[in-house]
Every structure is written in C-alpha cells, then in structure tokens.
Protein backbone atom coordinates (compact mmCIF):
# COMPACT_ATOMS: atom_id res chain seq x y z
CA UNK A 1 66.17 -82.10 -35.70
CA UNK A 2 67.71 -83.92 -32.51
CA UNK A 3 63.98 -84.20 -30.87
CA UNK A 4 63.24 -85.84 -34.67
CA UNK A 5 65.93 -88.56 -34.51
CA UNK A 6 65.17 -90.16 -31.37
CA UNK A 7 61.93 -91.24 -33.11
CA UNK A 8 61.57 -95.01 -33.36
CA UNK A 9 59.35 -97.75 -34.18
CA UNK A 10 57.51 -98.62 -31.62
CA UNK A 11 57.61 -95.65 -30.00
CA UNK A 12 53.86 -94.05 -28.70
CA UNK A 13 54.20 -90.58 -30.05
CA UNK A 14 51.68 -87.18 -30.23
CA UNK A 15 51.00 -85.15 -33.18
CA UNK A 16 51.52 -81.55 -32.33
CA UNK A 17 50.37 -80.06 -35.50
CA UNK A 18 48.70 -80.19 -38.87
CA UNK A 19 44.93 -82.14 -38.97
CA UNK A 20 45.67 -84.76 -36.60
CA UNK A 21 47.33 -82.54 -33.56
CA UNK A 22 45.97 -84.07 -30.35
CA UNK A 23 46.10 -88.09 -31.70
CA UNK A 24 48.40 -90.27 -30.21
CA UNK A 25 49.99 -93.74 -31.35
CA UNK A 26 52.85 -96.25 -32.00
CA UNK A 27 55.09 -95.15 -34.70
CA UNK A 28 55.19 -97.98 -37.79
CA UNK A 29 57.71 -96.71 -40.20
CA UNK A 30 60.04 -94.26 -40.23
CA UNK A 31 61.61 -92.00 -43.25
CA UNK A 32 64.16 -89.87 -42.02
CA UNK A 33 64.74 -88.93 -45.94
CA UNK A 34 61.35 -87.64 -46.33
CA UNK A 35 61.04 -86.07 -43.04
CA UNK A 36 57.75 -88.42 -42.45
CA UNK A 37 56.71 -90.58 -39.69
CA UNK A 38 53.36 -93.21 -39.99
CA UNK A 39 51.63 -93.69 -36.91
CA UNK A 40 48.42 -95.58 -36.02
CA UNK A 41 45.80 -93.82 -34.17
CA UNK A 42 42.60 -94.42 -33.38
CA UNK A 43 39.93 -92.29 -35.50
CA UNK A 44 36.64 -92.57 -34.07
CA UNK A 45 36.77 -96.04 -32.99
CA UNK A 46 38.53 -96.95 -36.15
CA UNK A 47 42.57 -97.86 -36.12
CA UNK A 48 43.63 -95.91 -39.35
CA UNK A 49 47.40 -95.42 -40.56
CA UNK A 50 47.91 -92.02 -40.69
CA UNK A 51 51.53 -90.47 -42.17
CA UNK A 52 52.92 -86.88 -40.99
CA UNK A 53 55.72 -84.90 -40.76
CA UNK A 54 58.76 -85.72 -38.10
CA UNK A 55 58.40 -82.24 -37.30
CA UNK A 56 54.97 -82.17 -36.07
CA UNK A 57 55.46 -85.29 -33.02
CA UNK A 58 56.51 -85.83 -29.64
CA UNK A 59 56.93 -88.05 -27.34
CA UNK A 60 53.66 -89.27 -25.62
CA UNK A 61 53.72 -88.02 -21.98
C-alpha cells in the first residue's frame, strides 16, 4: 500500500498485471477509495482511457 500512495496525476506509470500488463502512461485520476487508477495508453495507435487497479502499477522505469 505505500508503493500505491505515491501514485499521482501526472505520473507515467506501468501496468504490471491484469489485460493491460506491459502498457505504459500518465495517470489521469486517482481513487484511493476504490483502489483504482485511470491511465492513458496507447492501444494500437489509438490513445484510449483505460482504468485498473492501484495494485497492479509501477512506476515507469
């Protein structure tokens, strides 16, 4: 949970599990009640908004 709350907006983040694991992108929004985080990655050449769980993202490297 301490790797969880230093996620901000702004922030480029990974997804490390679930259907997007591998995507990277800023973080948008934030709901540290419902453990969720949106991102936007890029999804075959598209931008899309995608929404996953704080657990499953880490800092971009």
């Amino acid at each position: 949970m301490a790797e969880e709350a230093k996620v901000r907006i702004g922030d480029v983040v990974r997804v490390t599990g679930g259907p997007f694991a591998g995507f990277k992108g800023p973080v948008g929004a934030v709901d540290f009640g419902r453990g969720r985080v949106r991102l936007t990655v890029d999804i075959l050449g598209d931008m899309s908004i995608i929404d996953v769980p704080l657990s499953d993202v880490a800092g971009a490297d």
